[in-house]
Protein backbone atom coordinates (compact mmCIF):
# COMPACT_ATOMS: atom_id res chain seq x y z
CA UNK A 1 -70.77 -47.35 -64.37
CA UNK A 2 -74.08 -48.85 -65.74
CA UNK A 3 -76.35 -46.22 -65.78
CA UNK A 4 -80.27 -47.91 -65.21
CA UNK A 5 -82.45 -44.59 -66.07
CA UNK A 6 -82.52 -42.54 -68.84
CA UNK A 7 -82.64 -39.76 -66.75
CA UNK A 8 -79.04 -40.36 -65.27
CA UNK A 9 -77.60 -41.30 -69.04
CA UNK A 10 -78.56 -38.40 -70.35
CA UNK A 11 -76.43 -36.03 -68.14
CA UNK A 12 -73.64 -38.68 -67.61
CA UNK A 13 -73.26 -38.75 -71.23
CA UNK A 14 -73.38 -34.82 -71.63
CA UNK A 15 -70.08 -33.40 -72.32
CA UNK A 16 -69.48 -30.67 -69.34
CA UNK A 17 -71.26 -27.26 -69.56
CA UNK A 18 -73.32 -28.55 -72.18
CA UNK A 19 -76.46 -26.59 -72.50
CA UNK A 20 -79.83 -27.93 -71.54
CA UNK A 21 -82.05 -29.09 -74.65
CA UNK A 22 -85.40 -28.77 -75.73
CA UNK A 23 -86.44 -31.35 -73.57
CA UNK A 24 -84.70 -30.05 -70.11
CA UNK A 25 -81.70 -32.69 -70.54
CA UNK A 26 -77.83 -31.82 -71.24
CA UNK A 27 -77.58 -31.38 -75.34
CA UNK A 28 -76.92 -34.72 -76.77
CA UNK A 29 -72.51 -34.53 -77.66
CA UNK A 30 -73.53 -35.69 -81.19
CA UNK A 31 -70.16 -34.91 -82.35
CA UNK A 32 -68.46 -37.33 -80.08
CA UNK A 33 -69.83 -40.29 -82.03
CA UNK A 34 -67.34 -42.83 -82.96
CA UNK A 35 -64.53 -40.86 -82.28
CA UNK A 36 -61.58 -41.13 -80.97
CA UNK A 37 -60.99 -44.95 -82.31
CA UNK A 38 -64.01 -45.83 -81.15
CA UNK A 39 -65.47 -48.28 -84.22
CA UNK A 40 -69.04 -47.58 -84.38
CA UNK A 41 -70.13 -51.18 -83.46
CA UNK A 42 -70.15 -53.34 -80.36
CA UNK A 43 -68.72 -57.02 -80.01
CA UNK A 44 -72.09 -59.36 -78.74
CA UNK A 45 -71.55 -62.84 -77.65
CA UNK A 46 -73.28 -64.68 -80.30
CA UNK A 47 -76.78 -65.22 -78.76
CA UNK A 48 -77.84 -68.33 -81.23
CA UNK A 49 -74.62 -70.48 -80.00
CA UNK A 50 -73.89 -69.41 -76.48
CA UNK A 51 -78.04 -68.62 -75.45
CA UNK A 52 -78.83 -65.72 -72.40
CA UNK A 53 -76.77 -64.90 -70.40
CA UNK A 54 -74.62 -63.03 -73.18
CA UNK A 55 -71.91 -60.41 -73.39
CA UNK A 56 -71.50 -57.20 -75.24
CA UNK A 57 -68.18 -55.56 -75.40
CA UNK A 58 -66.77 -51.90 -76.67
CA UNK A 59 -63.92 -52.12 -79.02
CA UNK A 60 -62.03 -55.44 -77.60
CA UNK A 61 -61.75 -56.19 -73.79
CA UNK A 62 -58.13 -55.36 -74.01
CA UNK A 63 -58.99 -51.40 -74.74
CA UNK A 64 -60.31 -51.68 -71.01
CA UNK A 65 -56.71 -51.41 -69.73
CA UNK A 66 -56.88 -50.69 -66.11
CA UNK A 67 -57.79 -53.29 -63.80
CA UNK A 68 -60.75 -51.84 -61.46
CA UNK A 69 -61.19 -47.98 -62.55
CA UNK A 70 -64.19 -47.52 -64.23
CA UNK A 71 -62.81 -46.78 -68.21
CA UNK A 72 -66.24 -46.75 -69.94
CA UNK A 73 -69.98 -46.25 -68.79
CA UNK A 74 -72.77 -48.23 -70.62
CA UNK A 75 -76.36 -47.80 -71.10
CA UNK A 76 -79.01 -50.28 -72.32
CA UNK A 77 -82.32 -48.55 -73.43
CA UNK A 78 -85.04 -51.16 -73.04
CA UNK A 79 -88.98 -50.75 -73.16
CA UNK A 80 -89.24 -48.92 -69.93
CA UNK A 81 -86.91 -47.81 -67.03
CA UNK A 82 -88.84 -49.24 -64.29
CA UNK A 83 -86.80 -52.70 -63.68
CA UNK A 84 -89.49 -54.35 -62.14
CA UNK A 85 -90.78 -54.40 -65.77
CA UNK A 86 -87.28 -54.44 -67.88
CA UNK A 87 -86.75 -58.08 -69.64
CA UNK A 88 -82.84 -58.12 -68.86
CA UNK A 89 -80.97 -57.31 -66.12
CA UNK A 90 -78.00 -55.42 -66.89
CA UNK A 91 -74.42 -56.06 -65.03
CA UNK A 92 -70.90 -56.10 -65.01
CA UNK A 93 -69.27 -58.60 -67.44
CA UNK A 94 -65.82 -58.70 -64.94
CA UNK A 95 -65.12 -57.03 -61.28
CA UNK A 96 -61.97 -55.27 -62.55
CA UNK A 97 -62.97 -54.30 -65.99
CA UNK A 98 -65.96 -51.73 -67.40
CA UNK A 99 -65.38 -52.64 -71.44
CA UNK A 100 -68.28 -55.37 -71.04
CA UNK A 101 -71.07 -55.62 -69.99
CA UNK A 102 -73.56 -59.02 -69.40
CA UNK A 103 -77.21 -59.58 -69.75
CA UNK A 104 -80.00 -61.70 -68.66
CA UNK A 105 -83.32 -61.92 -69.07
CA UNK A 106 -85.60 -61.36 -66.00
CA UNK A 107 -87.98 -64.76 -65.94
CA UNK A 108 -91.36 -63.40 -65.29
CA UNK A 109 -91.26 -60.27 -67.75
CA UNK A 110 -90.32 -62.53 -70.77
CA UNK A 111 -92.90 -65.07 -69.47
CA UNK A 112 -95.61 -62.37 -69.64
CA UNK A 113 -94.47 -61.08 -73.12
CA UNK A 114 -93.65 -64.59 -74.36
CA UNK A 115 -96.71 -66.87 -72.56
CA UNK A 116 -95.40 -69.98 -74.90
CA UNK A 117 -92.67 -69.88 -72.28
CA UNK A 118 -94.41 -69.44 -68.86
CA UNK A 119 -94.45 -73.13 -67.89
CA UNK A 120 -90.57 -73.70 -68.79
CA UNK A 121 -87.80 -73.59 -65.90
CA UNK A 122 -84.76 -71.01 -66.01
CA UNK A 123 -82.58 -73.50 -68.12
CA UNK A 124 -85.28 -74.81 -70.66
CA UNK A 125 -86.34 -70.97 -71.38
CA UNK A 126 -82.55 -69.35 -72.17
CA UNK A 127 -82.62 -72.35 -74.60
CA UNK A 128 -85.88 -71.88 -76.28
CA UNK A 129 -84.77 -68.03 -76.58
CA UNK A 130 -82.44 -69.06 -78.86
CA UNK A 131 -85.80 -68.92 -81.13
CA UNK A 132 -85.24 -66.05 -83.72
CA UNK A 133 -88.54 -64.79 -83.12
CA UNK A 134 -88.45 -64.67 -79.57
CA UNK A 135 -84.97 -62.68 -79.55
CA UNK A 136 -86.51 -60.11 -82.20
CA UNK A 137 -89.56 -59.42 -79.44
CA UNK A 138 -87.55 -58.91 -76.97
CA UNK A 139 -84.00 -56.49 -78.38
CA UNK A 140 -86.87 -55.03 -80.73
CA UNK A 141 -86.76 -51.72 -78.65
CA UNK A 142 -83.27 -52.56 -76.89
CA UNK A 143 -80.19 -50.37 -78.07
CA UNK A 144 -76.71 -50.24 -76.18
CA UNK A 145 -74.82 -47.28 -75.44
CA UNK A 146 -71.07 -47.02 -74.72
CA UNK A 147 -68.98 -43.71 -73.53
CA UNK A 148 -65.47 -43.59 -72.91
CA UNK A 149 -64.53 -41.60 -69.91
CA UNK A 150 -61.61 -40.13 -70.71
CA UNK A 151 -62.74 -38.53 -74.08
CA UNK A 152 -66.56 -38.99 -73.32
CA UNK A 153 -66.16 -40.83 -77.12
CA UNK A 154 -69.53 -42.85 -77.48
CA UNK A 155 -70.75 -45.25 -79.44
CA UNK A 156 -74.26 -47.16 -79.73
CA UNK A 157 -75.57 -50.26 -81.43
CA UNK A 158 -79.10 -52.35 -81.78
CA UNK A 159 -78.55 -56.42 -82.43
CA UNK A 160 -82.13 -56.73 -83.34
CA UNK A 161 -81.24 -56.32 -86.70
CA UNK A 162 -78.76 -58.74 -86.96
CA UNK A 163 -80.61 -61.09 -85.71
């Protein structure tokens, strides 16, 4: 599952019976942190060679062993949860297999964060976001979230660091 809200992460992340927080949401399962074989870092496409669309990945595809059950639930924190005003859209990276996940930017959003960009059509614009700058202003407040289902095992990562 790909969880779009903060408000839905939160408790799908929550181990069960977890009491609530400060803040009214299911206590953060802190201790479930790169357990369980889980490595602490994500796999991403490389952005500068392959451009938006890219791919992020928990562990190694293969670890996503059944074909069509749901093994691991993602979460990509971005500016805001409203998606009319997110810059990526967040989906599935294959039909039978939850270990990736694939993003794109959403056209007018980046165009109204980015105006160098507004007069430059869908395939001109994924290449000029190849533009370090431009990919640090947009993953500056993006971080990815991974959880494990069986275990509820997590793990999280920023790239705008490492880019």
């Amino acid at each position: 599952m790909i969880f779009t809200r903060y408000q839905d992460f939160r408790p799908g992340f929550a181990l069960v019976g977890a009491a609530l927080d400060l803040d009214g949401f299911p206590v953060w399962p802190y201790a479930k942190l790169n357990t369980g074989g889980f490595s602490g870092s994500l796999a991403f496409t490389s952005i500068m060679a392959s451009g938006i669309p890219f791919s992020a990945t928990c562990n190694s595809f293969a670890a996503d062993s059944v074909a069509g059950v749901d093994e691991y639930d993602w979460y990509v924190s971005q500016r805001t949860d409203t998606s009319a005003n997110q810059y990526f859209t967040v989906g599935a990276h294959s039909a039978n297999h939850s270990g990736s996940i694939t993003l794109d930017v959403v056209d007018a959003n980046v165009k109204l964060l980015i105006p160098a960009l507004s007069a430059l059509n869908y395939a001109d614009m994924r290449a000029a976001l190849k533009n370090d700058a431009y990919l640090k202003l947009i993953f500056r407040d993006v971080a990815f979230y991974v959880q494990r289902r069986s275990d509820k095992a997590y793990q999280w990562a920023t790239i705008w660091g490492s880019l």
